[in-house]
PDB file of N, CA and C in Angstrom:
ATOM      1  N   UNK A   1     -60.826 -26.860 101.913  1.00  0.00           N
ATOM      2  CA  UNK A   1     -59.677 -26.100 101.513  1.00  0.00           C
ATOM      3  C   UNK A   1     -58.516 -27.051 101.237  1.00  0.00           C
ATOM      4  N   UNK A   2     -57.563 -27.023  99.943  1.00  0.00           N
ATOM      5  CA  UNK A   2     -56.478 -27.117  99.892  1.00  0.00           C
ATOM      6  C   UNK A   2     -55.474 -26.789 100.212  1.00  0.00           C
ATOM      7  N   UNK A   3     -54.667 -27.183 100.429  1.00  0.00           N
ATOM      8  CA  UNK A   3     -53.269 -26.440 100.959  1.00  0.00           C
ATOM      9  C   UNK A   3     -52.124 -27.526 100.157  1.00  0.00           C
ATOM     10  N   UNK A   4     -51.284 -26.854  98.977  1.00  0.00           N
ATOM     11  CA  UNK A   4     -50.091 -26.746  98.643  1.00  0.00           C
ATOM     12  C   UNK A   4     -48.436 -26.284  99.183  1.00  0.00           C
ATOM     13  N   UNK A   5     -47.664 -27.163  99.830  1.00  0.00           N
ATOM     14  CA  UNK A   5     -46.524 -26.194 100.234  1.00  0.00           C
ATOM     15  C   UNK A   5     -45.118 -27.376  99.936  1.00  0.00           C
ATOM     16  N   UNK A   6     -44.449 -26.087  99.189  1.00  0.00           N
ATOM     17  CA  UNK A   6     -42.920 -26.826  99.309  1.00  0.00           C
ATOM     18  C   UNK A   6     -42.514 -27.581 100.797  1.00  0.00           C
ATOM     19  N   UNK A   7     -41.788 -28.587 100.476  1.00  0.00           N
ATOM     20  CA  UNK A   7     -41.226 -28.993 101.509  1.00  0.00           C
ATOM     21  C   UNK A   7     -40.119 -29.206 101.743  1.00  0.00           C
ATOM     22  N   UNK A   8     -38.674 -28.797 101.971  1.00  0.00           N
ATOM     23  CA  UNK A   8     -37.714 -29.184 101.562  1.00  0.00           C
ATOM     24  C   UNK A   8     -36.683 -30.311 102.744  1.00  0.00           C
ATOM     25  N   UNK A   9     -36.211 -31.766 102.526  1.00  0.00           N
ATOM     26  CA  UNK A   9     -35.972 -32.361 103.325  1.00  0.00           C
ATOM     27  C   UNK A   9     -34.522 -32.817 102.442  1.00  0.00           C
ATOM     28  N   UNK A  10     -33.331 -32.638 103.725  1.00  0.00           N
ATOM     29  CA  UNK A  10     -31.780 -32.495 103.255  1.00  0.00           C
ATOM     30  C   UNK A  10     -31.324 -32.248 102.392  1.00  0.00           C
ATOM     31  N   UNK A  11     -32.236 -30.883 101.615  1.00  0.00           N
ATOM     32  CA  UNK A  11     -31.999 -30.804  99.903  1.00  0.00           C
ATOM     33  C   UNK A  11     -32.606 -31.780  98.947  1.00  0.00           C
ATOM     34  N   UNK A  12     -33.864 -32.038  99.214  1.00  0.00           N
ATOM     35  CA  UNK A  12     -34.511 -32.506  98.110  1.00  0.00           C
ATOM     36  C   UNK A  12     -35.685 -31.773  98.651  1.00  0.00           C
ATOM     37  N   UNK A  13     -36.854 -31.752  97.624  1.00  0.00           N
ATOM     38  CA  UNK A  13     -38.126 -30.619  97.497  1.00  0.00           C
ATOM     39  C   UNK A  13     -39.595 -32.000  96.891  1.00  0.00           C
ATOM     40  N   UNK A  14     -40.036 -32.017  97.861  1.00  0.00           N
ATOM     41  CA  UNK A  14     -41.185 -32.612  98.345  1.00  0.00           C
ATOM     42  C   UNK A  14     -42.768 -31.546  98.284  1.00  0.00           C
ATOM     43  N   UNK A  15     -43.710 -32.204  97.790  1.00  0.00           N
ATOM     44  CA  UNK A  15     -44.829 -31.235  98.166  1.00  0.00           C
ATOM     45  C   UNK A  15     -45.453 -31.718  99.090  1.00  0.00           C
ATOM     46  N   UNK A  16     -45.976 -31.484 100.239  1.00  0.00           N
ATOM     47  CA  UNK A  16     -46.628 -31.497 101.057  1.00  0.00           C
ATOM     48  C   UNK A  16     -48.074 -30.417 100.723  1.00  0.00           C
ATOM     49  N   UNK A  17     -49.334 -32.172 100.916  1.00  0.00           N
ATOM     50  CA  UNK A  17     -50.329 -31.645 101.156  1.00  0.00           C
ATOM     51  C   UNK A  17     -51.096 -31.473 102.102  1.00  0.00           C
ATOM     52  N   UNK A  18     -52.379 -30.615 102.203  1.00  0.00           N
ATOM     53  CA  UNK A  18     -53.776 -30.924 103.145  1.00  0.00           C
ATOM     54  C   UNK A  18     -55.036 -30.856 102.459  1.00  0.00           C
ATOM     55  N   UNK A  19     -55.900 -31.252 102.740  1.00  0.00           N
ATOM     56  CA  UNK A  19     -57.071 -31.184 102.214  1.00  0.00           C
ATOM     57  C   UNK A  19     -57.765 -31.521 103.405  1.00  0.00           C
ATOM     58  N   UNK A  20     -58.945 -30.345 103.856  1.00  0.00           N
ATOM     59  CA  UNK A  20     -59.635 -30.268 104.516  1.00  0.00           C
ATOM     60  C   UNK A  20     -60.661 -30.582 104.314  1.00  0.00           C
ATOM     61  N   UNK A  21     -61.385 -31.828 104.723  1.00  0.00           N
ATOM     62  CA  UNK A  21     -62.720 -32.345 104.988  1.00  0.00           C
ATOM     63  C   UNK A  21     -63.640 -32.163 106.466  1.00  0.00           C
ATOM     64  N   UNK A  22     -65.136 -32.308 106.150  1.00  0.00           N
ATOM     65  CA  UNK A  22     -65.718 -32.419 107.085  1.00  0.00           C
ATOM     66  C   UNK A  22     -65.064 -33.491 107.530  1.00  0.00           C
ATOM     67  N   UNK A  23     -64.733 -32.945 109.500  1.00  0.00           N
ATOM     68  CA  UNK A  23     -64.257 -34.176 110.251  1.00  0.00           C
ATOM     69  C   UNK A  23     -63.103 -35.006 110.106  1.00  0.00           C
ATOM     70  N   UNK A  24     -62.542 -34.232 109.199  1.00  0.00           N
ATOM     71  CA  UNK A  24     -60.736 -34.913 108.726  1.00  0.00           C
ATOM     72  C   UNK A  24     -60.201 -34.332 107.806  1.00  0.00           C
ATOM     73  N   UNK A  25     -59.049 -34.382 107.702  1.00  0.00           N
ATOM     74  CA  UNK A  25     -57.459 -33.861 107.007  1.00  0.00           C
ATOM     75  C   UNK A  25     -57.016 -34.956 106.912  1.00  0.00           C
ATOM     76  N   UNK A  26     -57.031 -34.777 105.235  1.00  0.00           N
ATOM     77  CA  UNK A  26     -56.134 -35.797 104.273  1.00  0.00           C
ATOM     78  C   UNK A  26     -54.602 -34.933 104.156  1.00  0.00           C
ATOM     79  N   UNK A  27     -53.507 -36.039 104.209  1.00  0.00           N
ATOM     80  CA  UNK A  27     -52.370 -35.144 104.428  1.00  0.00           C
ATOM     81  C   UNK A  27     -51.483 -36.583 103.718  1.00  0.00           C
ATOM     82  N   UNK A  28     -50.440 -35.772 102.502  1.00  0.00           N
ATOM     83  CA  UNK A  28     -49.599 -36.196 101.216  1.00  0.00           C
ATOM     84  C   UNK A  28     -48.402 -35.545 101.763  1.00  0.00           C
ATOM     85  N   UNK A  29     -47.078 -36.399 101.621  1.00  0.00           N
ATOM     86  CA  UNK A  29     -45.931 -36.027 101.387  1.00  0.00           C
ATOM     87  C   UNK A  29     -45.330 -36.418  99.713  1.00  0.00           C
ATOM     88  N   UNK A  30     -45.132 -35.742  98.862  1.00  0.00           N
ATOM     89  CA  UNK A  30     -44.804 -36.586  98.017  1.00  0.00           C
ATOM     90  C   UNK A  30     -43.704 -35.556  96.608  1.00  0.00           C
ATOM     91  N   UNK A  31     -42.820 -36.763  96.033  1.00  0.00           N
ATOM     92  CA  UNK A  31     -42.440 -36.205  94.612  1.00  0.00           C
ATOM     93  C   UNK A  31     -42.726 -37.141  93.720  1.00  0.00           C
ATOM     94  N   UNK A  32     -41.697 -36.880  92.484  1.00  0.00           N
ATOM     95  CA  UNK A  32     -41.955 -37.663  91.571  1.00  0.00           C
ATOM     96  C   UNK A  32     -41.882 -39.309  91.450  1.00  0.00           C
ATOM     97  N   UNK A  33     -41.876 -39.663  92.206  1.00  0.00           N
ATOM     98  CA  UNK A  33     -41.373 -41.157  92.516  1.00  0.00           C
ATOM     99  C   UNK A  33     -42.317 -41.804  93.327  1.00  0.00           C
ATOM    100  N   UNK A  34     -42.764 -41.067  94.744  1.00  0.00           N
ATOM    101  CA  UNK A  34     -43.957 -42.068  95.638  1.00  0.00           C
ATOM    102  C   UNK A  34     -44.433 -40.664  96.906  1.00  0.00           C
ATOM    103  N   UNK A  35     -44.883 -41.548  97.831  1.00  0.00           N
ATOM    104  CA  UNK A  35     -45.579 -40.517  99.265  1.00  0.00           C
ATOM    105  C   UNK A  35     -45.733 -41.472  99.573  1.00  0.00           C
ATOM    106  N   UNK A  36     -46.034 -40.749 101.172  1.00  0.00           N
ATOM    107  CA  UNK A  36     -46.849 -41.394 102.271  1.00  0.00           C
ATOM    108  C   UNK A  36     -47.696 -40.056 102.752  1.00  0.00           C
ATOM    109  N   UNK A  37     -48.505 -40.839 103.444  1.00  0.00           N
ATOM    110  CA  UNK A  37     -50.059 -40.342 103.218  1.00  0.00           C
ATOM    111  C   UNK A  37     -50.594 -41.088 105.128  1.00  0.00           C
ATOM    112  N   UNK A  38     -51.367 -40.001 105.712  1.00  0.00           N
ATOM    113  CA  UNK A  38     -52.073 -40.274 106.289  1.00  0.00           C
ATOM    114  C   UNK A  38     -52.711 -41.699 106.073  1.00  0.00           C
ATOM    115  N   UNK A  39     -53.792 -41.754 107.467  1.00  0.00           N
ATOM    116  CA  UNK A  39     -54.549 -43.506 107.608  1.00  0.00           C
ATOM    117  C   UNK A  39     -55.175 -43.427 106.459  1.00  0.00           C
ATOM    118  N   UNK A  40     -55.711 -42.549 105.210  1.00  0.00           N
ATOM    119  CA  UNK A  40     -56.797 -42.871 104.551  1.00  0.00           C
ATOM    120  C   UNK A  40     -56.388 -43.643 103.648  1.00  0.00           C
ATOM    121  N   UNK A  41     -54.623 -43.952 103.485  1.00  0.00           N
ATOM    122  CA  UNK A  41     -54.398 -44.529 102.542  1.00  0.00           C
ATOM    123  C   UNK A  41     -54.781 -45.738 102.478  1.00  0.00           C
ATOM    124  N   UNK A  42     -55.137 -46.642 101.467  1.00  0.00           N
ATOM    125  CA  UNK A  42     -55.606 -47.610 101.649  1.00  0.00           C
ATOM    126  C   UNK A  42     -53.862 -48.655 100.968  1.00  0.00           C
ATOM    127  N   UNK A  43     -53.589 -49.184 101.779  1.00  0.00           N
ATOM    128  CA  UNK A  43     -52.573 -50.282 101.082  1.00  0.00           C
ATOM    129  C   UNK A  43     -52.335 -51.566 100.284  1.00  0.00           C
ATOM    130  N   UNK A  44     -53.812 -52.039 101.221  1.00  0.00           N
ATOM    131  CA  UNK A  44     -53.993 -53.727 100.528  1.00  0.00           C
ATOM    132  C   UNK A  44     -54.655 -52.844  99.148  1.00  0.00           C
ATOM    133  N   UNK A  45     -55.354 -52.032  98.474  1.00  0.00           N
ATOM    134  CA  UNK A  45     -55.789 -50.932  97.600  1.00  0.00           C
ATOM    135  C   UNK A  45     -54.677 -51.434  96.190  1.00  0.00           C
ATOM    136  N   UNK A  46     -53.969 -50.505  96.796  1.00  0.00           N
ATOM    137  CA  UNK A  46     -52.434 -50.460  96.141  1.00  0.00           C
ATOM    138  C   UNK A  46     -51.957 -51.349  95.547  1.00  0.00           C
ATOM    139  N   UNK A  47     -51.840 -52.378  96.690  1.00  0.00           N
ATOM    140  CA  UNK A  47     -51.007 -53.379  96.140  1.00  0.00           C
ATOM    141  C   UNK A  47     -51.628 -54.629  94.938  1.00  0.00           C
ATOM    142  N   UNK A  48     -53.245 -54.821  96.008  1.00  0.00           N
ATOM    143  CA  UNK A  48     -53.622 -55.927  95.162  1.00  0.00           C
ATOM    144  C   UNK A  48     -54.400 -55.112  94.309  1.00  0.00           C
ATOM    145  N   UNK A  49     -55.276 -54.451  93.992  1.00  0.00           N
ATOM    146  CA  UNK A  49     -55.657 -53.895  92.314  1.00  0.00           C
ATOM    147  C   UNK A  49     -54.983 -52.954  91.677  1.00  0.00           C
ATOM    148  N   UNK A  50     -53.826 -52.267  92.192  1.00  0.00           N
ATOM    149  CA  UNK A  50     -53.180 -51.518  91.650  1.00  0.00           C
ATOM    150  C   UNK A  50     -51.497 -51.937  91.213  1.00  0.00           C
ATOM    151  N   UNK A  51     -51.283 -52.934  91.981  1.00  0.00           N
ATOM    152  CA  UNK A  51     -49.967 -53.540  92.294  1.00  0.00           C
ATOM    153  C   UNK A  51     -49.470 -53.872  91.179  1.00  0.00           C
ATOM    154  N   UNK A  52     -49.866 -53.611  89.980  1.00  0.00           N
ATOM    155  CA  UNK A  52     -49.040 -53.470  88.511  1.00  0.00           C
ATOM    156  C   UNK A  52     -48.346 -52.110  88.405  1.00  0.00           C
ATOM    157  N   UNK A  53     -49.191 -51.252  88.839  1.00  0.00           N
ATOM    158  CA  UNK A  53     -48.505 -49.962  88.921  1.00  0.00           C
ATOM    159  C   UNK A  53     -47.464 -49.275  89.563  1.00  0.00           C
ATOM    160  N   UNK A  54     -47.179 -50.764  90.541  1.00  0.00           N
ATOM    161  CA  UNK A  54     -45.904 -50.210  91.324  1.00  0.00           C
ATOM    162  C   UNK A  54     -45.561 -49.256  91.950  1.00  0.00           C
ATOM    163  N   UNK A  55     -46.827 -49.163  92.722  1.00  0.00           N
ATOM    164  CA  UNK A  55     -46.907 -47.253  93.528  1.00  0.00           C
ATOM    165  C   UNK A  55     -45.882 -47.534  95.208  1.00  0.00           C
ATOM    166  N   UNK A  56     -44.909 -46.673  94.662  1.00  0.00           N
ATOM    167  CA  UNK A  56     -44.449 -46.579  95.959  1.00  0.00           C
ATOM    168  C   UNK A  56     -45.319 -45.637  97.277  1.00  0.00           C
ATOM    169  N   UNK A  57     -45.684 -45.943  98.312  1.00  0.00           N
ATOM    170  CA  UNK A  57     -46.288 -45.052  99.004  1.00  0.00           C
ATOM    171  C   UNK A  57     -46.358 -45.878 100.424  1.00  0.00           C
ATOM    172  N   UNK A  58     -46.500 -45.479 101.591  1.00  0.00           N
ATOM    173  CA  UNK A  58     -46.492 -45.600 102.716  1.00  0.00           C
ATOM    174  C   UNK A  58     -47.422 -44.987 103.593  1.00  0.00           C
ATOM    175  N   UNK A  59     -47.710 -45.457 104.756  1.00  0.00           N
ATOM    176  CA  UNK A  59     -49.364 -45.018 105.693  1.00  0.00           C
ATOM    177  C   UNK A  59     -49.005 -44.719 106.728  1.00  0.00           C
ATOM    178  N   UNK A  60     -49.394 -43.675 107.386  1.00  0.00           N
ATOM    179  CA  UNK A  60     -48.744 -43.337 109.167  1.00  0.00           C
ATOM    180  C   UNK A  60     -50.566 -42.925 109.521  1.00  0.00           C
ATOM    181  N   UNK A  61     -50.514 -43.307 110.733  1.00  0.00           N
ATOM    182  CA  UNK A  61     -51.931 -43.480 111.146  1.00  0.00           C
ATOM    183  C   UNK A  61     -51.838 -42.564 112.710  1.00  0.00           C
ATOM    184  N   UNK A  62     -52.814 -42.040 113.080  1.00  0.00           N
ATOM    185  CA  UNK A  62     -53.197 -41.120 114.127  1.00  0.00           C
ATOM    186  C   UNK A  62     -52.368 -40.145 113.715  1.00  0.00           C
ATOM    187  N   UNK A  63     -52.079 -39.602 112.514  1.00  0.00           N
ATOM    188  CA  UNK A  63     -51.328 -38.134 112.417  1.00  0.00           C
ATOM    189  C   UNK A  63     -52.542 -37.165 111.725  1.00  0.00           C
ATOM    190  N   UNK A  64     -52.295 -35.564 112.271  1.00  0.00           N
ATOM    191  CA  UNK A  64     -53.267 -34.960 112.109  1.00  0.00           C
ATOM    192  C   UNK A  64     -52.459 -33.633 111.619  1.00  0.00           C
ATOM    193  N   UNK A  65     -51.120 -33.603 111.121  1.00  0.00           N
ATOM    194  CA  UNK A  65     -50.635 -32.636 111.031  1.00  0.00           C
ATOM    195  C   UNK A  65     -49.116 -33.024 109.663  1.00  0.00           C
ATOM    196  N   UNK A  66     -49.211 -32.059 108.916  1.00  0.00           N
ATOM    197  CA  UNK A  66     -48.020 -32.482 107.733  1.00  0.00           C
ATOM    198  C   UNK A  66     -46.844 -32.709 108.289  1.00  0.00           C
ATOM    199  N   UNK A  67     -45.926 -32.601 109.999  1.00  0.00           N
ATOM    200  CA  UNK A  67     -44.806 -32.103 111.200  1.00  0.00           C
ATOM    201  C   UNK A  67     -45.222 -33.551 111.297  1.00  0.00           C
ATOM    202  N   UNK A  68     -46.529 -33.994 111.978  1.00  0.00           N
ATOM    203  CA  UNK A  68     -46.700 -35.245 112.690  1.00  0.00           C
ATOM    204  C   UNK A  68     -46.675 -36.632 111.519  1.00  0.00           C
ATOM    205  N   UNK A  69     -46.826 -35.927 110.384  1.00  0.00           N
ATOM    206  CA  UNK A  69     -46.408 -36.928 109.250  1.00  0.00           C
ATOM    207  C   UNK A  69     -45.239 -37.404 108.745  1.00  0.00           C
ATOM    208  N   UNK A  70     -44.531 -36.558 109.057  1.00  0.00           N
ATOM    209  CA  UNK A  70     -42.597 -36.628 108.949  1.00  0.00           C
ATOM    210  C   UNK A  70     -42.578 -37.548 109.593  1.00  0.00           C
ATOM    211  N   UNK A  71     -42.777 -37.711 111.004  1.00  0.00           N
ATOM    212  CA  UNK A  71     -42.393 -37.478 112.179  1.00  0.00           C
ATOM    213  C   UNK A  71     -42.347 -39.084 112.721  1.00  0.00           C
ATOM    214  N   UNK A  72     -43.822 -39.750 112.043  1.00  0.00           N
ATOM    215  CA  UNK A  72     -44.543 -40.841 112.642  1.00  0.00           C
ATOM    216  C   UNK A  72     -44.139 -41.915 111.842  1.00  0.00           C
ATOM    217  N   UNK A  73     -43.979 -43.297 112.456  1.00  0.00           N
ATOM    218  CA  UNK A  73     -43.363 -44.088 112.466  1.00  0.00           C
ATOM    219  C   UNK A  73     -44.322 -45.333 110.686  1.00  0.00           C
ATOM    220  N   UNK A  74     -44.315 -45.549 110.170  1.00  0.00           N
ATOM    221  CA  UNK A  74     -45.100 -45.764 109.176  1.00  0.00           C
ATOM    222  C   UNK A  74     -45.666 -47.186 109.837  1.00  0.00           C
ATOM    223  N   UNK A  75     -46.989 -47.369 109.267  1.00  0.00           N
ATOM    224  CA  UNK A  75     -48.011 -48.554 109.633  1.00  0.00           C
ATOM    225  C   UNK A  75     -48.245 -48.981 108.734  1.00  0.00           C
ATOM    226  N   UNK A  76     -47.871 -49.160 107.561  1.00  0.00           N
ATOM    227  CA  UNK A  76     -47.978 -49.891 106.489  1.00  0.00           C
ATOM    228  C   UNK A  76     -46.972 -48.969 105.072  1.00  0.00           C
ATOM    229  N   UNK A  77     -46.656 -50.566 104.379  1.00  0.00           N
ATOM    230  CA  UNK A  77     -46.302 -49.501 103.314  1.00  0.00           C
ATOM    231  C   UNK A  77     -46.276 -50.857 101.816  1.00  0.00           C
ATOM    232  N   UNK A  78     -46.360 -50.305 100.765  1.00  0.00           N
ATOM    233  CA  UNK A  78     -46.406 -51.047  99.667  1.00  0.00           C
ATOM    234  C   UNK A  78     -45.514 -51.958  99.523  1.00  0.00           C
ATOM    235  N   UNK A  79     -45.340 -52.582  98.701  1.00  0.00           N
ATOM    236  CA  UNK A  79     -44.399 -54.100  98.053  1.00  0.00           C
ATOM    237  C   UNK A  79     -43.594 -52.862  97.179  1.00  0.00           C
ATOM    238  N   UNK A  80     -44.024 -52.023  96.524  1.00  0.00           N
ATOM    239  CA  UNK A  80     -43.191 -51.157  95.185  1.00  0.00           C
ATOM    240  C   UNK A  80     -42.093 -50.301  96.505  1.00  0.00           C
ATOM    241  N   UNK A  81     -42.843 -49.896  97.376  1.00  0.00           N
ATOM    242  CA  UNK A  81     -42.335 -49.627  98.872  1.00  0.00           C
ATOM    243  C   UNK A  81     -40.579 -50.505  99.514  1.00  0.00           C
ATOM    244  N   UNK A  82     -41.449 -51.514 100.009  1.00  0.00           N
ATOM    245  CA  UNK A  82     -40.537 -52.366 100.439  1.00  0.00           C
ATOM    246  C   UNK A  82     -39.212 -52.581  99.427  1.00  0.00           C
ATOM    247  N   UNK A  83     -39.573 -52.383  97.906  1.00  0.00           N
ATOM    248  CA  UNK A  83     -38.289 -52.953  97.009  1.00  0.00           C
ATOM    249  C   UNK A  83     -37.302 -51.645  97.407  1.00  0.00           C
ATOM    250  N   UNK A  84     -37.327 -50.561  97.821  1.00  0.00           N
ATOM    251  CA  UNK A  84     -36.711 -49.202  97.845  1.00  0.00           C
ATOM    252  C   UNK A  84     -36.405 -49.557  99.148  1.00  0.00           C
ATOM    253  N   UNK A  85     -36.433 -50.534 100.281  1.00  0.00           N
ATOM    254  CA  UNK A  85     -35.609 -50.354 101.519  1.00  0.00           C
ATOM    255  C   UNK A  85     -36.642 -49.761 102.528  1.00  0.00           C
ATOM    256  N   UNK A  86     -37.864 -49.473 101.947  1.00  0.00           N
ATOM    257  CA  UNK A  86     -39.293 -48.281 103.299  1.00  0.00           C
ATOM    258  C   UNK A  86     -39.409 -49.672 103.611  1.00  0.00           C
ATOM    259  N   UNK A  87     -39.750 -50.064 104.915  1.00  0.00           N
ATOM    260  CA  UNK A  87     -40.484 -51.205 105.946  1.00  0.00           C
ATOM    261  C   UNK A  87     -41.221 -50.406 106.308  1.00  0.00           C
ATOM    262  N   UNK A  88     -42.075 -50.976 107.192  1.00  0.00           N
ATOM    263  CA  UNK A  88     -42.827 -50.812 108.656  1.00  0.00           C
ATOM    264  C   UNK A  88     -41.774 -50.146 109.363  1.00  0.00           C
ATOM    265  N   UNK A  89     -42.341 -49.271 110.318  1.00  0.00           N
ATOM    266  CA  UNK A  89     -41.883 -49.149 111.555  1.00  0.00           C
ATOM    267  C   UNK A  89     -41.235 -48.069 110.945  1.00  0.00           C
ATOM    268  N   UNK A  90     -40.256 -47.594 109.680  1.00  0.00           N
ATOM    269  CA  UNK A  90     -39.847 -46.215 109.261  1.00  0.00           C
ATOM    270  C   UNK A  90     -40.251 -45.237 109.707  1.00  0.00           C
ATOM    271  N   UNK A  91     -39.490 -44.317 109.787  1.00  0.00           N
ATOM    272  CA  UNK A  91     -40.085 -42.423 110.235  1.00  0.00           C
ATOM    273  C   UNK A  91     -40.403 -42.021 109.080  1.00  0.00           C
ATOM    274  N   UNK A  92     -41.382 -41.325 108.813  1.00  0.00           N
ATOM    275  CA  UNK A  92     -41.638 -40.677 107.403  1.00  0.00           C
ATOM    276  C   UNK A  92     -40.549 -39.925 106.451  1.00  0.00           C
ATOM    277  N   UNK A  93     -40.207 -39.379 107.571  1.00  0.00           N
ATOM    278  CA  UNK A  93     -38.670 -38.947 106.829  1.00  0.00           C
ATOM    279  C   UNK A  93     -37.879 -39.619 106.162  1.00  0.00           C
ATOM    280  N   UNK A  94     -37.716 -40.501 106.513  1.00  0.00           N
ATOM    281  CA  UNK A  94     -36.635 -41.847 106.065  1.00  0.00           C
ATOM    282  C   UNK A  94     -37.036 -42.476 105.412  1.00  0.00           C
ATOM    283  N   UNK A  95     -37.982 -42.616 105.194  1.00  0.00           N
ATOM    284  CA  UNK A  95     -38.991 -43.220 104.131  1.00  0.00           C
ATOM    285  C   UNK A  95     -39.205 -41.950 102.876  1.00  0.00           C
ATOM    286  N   UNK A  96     -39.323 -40.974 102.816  1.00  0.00           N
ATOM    287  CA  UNK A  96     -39.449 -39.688 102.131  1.00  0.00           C
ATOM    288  C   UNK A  96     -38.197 -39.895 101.177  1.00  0.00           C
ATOM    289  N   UNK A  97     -37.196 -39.583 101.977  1.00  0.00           N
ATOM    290  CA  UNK A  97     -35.462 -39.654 101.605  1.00  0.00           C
ATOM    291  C   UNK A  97     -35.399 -41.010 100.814  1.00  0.00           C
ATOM    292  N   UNK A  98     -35.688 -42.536 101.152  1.00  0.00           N
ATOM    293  CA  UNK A  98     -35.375 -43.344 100.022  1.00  0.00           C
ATOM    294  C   UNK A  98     -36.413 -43.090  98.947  1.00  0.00           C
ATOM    295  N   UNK A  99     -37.058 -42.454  98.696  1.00  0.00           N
ATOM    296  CA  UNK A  99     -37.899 -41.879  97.926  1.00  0.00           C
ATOM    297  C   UNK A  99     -36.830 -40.993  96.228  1.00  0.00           C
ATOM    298  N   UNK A 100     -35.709 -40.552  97.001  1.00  0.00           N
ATOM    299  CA  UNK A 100     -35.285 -39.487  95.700  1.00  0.00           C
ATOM    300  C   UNK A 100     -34.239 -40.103  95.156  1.00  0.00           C
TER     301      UNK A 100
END
């Protein structure tokens, strides 16, 4: 199952996803610009074969919930990432917000 839902954070509008797999939930915060994404994201991915594309996006790991994805402190995040001010160690939120 999919799951689509507005998200709205200090007046900006985010989609928040889920996608239900056997044995795991893939879970997207994102607009037009970047996300962060549950552990499945892959980063070194991103950066080194994709890293022309300049994908902003960020990784929070042991979260099992779109609340616990806000919430959690980021464990990785891109170089297209880092140029926007997201580090390590960010709350998803805050990382979301330099996003718009």
């Amino acid at each position: 199952m999919v799951s689509l839902e507005p998200l709205t954070i200090e007046g900006h509008t985010f989609i928040a996803t889920s996608v239900l797999l056997p044995k795991t939930t893939l879970l997207t915060i994102s607009n037009d610009k970047g996300y962060i994404m549950c552990g499945a994201l892959d980063v070194a991915l991103l950066n080194d074969r994709l890293g022309h594309r300049e994908i902003i996006a960020g990784r929070a790991v042991g979260v099992k919930t779109i609340e616990q994805l806000m919430n959690a402190p980021l464990e990785s995040v891109t170089r297209a990432a880092e140029k926007l001010g997201i580090h390590v160690g960010m709350i998803g939120t805050e990382a979301l917000l330099k996003m718009v």
